[in-house]
C-alpha atoms as a PDB file:
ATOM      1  CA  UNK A   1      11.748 169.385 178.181  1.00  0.00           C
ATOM      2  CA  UNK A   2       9.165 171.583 176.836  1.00  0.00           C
ATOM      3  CA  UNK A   3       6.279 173.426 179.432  1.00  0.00           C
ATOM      4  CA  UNK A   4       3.949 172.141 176.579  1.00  0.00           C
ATOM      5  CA  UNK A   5       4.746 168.533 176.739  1.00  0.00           C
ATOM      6  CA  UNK A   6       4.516 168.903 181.082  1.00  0.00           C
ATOM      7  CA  UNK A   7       0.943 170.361 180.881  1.00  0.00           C
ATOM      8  CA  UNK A   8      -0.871 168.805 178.312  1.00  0.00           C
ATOM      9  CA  UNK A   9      -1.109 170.727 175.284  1.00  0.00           C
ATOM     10  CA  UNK A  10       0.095 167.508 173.624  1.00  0.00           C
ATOM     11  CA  UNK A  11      -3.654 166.641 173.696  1.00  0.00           C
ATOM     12  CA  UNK A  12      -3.962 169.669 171.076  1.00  0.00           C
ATOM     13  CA  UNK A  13      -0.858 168.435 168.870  1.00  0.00           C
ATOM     14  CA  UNK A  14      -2.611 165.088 169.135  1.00  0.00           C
ATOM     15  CA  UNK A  15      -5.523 165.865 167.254  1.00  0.00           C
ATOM     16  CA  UNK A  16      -3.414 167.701 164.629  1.00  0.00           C
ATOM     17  CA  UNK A  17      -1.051 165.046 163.874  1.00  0.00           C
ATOM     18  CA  UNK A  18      -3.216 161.708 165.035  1.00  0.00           C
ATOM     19  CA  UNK A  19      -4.971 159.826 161.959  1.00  0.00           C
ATOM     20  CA  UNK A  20      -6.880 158.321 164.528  1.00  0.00           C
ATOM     21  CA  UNK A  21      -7.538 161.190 166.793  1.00  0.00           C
ATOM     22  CA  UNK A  22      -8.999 162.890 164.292  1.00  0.00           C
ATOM     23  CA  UNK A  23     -11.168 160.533 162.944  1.00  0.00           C
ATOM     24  CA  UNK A  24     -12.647 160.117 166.207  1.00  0.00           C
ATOM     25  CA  UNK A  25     -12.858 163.610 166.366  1.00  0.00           C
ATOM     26  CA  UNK A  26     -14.722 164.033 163.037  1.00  0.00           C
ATOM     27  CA  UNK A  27     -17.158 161.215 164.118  1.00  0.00           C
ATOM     28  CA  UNK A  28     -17.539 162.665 167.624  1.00  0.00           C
ATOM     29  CA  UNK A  29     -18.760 165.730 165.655  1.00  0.00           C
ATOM     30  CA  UNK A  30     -21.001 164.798 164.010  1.00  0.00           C
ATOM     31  CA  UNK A  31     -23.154 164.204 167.552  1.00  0.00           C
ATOM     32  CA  UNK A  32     -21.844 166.533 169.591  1.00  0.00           C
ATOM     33  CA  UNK A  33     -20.448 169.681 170.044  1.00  0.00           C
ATOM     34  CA  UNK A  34     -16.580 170.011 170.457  1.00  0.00           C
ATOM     35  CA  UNK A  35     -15.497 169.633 173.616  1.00  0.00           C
ATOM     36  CA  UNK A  36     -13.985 173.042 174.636  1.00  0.00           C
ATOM     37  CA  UNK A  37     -13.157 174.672 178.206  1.00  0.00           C
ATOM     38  CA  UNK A  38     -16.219 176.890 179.619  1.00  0.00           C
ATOM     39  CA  UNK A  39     -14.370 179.627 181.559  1.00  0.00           C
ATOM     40  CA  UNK A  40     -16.615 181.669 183.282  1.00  0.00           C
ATOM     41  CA  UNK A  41     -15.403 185.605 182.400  1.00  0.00           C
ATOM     42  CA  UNK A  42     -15.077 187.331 185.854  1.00  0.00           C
ATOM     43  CA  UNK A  43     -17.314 184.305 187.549  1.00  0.00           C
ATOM     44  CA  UNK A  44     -21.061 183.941 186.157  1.00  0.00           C
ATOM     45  CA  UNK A  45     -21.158 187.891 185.352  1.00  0.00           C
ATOM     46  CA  UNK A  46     -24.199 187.961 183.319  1.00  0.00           C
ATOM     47  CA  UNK A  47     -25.976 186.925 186.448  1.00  0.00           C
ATOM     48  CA  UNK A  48     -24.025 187.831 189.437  1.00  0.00           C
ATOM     49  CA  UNK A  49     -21.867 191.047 190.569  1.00  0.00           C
ATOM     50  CA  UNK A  50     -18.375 190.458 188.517  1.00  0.00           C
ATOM     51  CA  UNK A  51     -15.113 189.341 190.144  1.00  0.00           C
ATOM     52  CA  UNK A  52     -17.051 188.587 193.581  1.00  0.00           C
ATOM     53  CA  UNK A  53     -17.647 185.398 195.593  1.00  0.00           C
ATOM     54  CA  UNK A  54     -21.143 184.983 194.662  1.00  0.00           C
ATOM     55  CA  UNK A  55     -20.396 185.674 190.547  1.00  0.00           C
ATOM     56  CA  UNK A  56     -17.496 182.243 191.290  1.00  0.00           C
ATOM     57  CA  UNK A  57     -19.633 180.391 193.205  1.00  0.00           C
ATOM     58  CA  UNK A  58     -22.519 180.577 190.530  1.00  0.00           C
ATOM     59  CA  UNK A  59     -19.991 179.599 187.960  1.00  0.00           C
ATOM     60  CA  UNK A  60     -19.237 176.865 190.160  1.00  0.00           C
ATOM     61  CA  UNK A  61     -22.339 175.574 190.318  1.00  0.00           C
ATOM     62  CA  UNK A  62     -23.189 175.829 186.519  1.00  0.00           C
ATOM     63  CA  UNK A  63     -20.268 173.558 186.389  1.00  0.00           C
ATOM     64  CA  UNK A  64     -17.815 176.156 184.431  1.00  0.00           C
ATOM     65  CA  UNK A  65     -14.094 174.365 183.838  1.00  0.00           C
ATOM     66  CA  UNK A  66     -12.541 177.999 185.182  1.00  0.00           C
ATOM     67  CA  UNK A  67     -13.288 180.898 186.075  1.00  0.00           C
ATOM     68  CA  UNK A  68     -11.380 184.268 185.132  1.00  0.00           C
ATOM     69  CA  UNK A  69     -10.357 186.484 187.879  1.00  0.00           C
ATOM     70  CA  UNK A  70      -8.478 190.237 187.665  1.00  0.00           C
ATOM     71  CA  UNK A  71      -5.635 190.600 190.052  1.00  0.00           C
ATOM     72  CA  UNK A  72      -4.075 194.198 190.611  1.00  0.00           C
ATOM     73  CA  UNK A  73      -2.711 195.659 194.042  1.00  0.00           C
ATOM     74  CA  UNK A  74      -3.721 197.931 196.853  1.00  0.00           C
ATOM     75  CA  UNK A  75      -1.681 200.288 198.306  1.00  0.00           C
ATOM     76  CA  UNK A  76       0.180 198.471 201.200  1.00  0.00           C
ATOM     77  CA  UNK A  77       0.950 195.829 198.694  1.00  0.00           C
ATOM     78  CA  UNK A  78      -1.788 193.444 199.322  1.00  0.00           C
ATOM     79  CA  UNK A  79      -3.523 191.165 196.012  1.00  0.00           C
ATOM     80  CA  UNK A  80      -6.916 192.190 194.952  1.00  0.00           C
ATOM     81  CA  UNK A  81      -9.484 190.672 192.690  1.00  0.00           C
ATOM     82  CA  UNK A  82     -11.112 193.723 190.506  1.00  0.00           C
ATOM     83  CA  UNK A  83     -11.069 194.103 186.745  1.00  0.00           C
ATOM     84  CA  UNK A  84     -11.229 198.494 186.226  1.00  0.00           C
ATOM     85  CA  UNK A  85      -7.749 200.067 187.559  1.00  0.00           C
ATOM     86  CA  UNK A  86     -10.298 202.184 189.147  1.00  0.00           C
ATOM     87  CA  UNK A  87     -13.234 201.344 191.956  1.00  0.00           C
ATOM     88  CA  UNK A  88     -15.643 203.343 190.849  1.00  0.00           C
ATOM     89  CA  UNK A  89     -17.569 201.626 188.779  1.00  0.00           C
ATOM     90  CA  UNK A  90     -17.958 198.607 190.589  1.00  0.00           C
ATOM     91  CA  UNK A  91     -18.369 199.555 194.003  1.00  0.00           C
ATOM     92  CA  UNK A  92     -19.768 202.440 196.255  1.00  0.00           C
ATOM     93  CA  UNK A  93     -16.181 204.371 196.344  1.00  0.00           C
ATOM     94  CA  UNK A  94     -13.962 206.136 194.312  1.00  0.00           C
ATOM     95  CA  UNK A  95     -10.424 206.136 193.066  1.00  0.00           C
ATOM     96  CA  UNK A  96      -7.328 204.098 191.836  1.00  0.00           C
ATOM     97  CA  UNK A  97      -7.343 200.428 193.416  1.00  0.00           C
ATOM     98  CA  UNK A  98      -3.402 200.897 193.429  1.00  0.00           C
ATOM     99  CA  UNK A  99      -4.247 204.539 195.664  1.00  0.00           C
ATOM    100  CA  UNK A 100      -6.331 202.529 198.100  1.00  0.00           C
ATOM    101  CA  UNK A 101      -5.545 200.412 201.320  1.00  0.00           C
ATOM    102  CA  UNK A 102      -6.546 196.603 201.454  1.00  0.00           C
ATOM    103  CA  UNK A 103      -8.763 197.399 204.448  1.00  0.00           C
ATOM    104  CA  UNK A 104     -10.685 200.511 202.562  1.00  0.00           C
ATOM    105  CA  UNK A 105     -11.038 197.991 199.506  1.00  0.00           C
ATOM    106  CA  UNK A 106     -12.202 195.420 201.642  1.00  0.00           C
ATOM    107  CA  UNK A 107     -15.178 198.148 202.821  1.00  0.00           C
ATOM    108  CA  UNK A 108     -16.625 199.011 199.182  1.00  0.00           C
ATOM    109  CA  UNK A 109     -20.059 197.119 198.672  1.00  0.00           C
ATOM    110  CA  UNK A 110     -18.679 195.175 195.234  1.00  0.00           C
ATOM    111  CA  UNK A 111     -22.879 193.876 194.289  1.00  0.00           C
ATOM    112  CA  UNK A 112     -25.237 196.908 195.185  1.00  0.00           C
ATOM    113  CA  UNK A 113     -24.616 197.823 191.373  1.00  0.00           C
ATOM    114  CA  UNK A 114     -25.683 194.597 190.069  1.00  0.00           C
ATOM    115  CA  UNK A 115     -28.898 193.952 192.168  1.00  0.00           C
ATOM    116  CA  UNK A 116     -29.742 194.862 195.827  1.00  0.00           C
ATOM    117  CA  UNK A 117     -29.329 191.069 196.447  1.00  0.00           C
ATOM    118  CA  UNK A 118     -25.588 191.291 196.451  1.00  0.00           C
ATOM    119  CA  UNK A 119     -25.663 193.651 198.629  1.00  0.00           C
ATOM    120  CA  UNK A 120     -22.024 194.182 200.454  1.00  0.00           C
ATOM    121  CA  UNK A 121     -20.516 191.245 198.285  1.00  0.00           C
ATOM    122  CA  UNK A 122     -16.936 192.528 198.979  1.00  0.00           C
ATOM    123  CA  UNK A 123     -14.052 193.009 196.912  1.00  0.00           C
ATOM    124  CA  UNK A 124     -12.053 189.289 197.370  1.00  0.00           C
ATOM    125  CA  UNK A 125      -8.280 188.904 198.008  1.00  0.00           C
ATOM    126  CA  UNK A 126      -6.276 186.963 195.388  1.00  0.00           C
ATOM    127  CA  UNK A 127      -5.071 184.226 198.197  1.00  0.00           C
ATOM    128  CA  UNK A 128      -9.128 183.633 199.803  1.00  0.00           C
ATOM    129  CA  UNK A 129      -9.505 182.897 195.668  1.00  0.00           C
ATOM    130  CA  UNK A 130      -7.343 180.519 195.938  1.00  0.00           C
ATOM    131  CA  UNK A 131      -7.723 178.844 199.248  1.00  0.00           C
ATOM    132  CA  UNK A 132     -11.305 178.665 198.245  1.00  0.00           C
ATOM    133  CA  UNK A 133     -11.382 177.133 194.640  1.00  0.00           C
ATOM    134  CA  UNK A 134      -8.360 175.600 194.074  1.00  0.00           C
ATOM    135  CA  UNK A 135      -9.416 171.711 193.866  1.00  0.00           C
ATOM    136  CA  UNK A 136     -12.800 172.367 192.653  1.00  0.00           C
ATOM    137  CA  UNK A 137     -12.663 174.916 189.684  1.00  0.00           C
ATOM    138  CA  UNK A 138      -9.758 176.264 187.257  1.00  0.00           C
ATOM    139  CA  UNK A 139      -8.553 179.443 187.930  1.00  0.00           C
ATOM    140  CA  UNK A 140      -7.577 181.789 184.797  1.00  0.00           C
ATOM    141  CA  UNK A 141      -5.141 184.433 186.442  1.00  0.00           C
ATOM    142  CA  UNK A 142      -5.407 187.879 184.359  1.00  0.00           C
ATOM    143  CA  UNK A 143      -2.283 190.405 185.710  1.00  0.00           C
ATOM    144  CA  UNK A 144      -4.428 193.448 185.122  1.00  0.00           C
ATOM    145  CA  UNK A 145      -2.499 196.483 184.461  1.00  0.00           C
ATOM    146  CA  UNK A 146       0.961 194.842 186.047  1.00  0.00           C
ATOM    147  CA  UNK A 147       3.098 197.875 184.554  1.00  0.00           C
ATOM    148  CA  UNK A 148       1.072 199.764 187.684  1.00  0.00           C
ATOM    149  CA  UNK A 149       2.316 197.681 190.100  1.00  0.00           C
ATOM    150  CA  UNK A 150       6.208 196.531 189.989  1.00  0.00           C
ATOM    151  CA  UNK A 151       6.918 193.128 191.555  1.00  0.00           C
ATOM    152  CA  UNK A 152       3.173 192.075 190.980  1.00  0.00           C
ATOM    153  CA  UNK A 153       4.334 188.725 189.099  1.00  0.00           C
ATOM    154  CA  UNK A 154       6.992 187.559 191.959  1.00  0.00           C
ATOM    155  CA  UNK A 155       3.715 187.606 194.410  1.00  0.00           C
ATOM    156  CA  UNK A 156       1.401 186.138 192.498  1.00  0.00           C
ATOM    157  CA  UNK A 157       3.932 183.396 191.938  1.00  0.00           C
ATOM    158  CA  UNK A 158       5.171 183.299 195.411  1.00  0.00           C
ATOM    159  CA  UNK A 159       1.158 182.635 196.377  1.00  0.00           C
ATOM    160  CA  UNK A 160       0.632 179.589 193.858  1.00  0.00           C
ATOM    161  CA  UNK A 161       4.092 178.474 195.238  1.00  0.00           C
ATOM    162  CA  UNK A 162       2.689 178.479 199.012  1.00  0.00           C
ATOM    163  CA  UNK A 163      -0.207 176.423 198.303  1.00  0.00           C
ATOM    164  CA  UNK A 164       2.031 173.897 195.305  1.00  0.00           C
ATOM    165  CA  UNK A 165       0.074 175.397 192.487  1.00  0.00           C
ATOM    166  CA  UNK A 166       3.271 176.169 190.877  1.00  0.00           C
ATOM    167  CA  UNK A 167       3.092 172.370 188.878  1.00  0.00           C
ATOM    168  CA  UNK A 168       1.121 171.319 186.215  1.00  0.00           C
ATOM    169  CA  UNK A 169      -0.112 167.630 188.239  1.00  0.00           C
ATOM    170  CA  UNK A 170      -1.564 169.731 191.168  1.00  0.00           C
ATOM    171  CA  UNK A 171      -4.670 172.118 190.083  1.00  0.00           C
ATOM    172  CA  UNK A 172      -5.955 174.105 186.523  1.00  0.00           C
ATOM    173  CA  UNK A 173      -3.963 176.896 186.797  1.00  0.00           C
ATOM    174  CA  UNK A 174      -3.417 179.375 183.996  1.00  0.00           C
ATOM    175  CA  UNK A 175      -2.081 183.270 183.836  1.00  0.00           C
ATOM    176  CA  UNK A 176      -2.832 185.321 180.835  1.00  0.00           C
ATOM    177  CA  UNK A 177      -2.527 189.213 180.485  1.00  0.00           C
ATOM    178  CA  UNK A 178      -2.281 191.880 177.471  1.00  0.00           C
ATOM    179  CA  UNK A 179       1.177 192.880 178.671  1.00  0.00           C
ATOM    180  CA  UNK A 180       3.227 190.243 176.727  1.00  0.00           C
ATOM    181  CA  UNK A 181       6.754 190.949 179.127  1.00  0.00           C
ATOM    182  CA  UNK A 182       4.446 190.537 182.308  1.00  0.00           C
ATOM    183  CA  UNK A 183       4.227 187.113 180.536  1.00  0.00           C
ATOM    184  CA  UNK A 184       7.362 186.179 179.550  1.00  0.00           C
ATOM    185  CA  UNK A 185       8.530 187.071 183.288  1.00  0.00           C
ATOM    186  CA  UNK A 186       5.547 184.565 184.462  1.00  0.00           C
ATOM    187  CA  UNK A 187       6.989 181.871 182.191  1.00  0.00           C
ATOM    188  CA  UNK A 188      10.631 182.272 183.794  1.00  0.00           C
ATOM    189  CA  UNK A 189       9.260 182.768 187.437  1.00  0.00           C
ATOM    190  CA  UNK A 190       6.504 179.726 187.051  1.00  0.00           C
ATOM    191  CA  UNK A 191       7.830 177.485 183.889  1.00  0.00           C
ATOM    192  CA  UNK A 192       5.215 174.747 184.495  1.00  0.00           C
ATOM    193  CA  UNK A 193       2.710 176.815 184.472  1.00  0.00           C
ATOM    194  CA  UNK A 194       0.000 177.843 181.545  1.00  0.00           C
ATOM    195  CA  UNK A 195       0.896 181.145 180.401  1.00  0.00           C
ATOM    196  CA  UNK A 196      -1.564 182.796 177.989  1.00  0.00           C
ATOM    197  CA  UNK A 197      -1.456 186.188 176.252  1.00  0.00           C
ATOM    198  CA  UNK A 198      -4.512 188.266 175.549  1.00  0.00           C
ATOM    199  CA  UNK A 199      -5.155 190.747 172.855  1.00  0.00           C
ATOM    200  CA  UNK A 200      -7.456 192.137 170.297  1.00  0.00           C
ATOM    201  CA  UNK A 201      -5.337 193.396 167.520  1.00  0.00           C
ATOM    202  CA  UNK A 202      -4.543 191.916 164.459  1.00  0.00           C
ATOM    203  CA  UNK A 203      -1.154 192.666 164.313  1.00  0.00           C
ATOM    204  CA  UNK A 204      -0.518 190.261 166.894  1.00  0.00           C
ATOM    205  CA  UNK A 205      -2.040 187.155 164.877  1.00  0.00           C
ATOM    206  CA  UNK A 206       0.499 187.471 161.628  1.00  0.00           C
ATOM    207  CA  UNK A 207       2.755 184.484 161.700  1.00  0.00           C
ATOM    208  CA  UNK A 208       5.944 185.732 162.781  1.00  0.00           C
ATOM    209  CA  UNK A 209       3.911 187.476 165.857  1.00  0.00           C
ATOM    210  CA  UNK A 210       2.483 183.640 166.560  1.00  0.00           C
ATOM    211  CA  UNK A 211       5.806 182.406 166.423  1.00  0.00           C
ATOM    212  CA  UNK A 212       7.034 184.363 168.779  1.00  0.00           C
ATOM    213  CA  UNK A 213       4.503 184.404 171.210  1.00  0.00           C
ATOM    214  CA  UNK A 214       4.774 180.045 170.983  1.00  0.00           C
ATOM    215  CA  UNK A 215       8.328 180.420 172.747  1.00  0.00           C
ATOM    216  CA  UNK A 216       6.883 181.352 176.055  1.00  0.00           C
ATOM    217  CA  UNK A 217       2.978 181.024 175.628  1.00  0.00           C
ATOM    218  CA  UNK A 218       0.771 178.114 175.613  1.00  0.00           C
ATOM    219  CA  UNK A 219      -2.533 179.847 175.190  1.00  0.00           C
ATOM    220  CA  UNK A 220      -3.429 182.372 172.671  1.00  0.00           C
ATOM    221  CA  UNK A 221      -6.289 184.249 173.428  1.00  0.00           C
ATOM    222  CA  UNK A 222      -7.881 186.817 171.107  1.00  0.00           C
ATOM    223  CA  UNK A 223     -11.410 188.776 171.226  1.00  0.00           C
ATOM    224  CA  UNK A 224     -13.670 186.749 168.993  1.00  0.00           C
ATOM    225  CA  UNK A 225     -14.015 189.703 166.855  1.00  0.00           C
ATOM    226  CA  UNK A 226     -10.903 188.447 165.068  1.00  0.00           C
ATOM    227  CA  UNK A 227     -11.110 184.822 165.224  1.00  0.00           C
ATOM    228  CA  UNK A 228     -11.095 182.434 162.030  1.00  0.00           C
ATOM    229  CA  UNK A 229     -10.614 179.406 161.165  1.00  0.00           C
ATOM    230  CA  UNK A 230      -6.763 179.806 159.924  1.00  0.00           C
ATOM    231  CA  UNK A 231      -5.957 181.505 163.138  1.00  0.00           C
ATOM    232  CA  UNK A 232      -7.003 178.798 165.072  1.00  0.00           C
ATOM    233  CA  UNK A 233      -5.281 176.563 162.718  1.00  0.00           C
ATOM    234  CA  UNK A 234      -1.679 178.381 162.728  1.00  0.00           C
ATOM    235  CA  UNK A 235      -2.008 178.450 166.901  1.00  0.00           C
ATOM    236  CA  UNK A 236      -2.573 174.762 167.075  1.00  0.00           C
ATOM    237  CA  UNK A 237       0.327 174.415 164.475  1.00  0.00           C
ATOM    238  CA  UNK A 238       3.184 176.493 167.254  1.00  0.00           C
ATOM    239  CA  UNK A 239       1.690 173.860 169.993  1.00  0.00           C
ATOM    240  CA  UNK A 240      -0.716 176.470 171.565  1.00  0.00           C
ATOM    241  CA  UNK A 241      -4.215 176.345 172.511  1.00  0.00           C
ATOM    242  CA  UNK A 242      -6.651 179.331 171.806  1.00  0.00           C
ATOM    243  CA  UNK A 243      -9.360 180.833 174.330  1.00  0.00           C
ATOM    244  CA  UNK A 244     -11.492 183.367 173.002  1.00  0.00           C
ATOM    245  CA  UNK A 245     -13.334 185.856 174.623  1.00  0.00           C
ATOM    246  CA  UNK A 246     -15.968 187.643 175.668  1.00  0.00           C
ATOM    247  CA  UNK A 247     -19.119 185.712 174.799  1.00  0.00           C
ATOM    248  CA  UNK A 248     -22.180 187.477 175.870  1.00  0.00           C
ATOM    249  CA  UNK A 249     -24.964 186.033 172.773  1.00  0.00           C
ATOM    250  CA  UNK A 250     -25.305 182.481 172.241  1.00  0.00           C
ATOM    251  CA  UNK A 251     -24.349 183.502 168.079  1.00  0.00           C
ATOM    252  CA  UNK A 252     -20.981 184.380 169.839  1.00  0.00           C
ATOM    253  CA  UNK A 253     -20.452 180.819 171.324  1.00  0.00           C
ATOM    254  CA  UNK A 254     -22.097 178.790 168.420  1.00  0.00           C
ATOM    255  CA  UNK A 255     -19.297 180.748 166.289  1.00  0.00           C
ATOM    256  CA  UNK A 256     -16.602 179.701 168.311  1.00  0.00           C
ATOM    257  CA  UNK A 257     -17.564 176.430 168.587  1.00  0.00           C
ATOM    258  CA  UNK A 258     -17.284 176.128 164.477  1.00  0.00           C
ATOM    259  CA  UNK A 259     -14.054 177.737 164.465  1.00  0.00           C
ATOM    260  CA  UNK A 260     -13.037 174.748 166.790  1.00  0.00           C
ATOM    261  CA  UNK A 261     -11.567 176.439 169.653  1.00  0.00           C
ATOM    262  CA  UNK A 262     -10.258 175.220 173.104  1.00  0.00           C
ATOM    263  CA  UNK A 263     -11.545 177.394 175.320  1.00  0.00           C
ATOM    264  CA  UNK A 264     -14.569 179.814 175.076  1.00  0.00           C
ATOM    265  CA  UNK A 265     -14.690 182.800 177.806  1.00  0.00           C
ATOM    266  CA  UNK A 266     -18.276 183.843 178.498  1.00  0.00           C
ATOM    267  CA  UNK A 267     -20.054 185.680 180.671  1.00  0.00           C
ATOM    268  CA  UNK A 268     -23.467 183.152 180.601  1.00  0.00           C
ATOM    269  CA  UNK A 269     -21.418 179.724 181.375  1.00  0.00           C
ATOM    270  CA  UNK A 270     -24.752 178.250 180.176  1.00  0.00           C
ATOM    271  CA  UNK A 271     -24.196 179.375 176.839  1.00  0.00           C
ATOM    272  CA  UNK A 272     -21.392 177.408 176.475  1.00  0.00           C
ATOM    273  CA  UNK A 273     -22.601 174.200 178.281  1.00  0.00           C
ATOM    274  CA  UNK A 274     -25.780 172.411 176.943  1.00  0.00           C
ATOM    275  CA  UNK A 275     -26.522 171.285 181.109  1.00  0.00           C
ATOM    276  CA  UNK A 276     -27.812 174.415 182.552  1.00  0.00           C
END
């Protein structure tokens, strides 16, 4: 059977192809915003130190659906959560994350930069992400970089497998990256999972590029800079969902919200939703 049909894209195809869906849709509308996903871009980053336990935690509590995290690898193989390939602009060190031992990365202060409040916020390990919000937030899983670090996709699904995050009924789970055969490897290694692809060029949203990408993606996921309306209507029409990203301007999020998207990544989750 299709991944699509196990994790609930259906509920996209249903508002395509249900007369009744979408009139309820259309009336719903007229009230209220869409309903879309409010995935907090690297935790609650306009406000808190990105990619660090206090920037989740925030987007926690401002009731965010997910929040995006970065996963690369140190050098004695261990899963970090940092977005550069590099330390130094995030923390107090220098160098290559893949040139740098868990323990050292551990060390950095990961919050000085963003106020003296988050002070020695540390660098978090992909598995304490998971142990800690699985069960009360989604977690969007970006491979950054993975042609750096070989073998990166059989531990990050070996970790979801540990803790039965490897099925769609257990938690919101999703992995995206910009490497597209990173991706199709997480499809084959995790078929019940979400896999979503990232980009920002326009060559990748022609129609033969969307059907392609519909064989072993359910989420598209484009910078806004090159989202329109037929886009979003051509990656509903393959059975995907679209995510777009990164809104830092509430113009940015009222624009997505007309194109009709599913899922809006933002770095101010209170952009996105009306409560905080």
């Amino acid at each position: 059977m299709n991944k699509k049909l196990l994790i609930g894209t259906g509920v996209a195809l249903s508002l395509l192809f249900s007369p009744i869906s979408q009139a309820f849709a259309a009336e719903e509308a007229t009230g209220e915003r869409k309903q879309v996903d409010n995935i907090a871009h690297r935790g609650a980053t306009g406000y808190a130190p990105e990619n660090t336990i206090a920037g989740f935690d925030l987007a926690v509590d401002m009731k965010a659906d997910y929040i995006e995290i970065d996963v690369q690898r140190s050098k004695d193989g261990e899963l970090v959560v940092i977005h550069d390939t590099s330390v130094d602009r995030t923390t107090d060190g220098t160098g290559k994350v893949g040139d740098l031992t868990f323990d050292y990365l551990r060390s950095l202060d990961a919050g000085s930069w963003k106020g003296e409040q988050f002070a020695g916020e540390p660098i978090p390990a992909f598995e304490e992400i998971l142990d800690r919000y699985h069960g009360k937030v989604g977690i969007l899983i970006e491979l950054k970089a993975p042609e750096l670090y070989p073998g990166i996709e059989e531990q990050v699904a070996d970790a979801l497998k540990e803790r039965n995050l490897d099925k769609p009924q257990n938690e919101k789970i999703i992995i995206q990256s910009f490497n597209f055969e990173s991706m199709k490897k997480m499809d084959q290694l995790l078929p019940k999972v979400p896999i979503g692809v990232l980009t920002s060029n326009r060559a990748d949203t022609t129609a033969e590029a969307l059907q392609e990408f519909s064989a072993y993606a359910d989420w598209f996921n484009p910078s806004y800079g090159i989202v329109t309306e037929e886009l979003v209507n051509q990656v509903h029409s393959l059975g995907m969902q679209i995510g777009s990203w990164t809104v830092r301007s509430q113009e940015a999020a009222d624009f997505l919200f007309e194109m009709e998207v599913d899922a809006i990544i933002t770095d101010y989750p209170d952009y996105v939703d009306p409560r905080n």
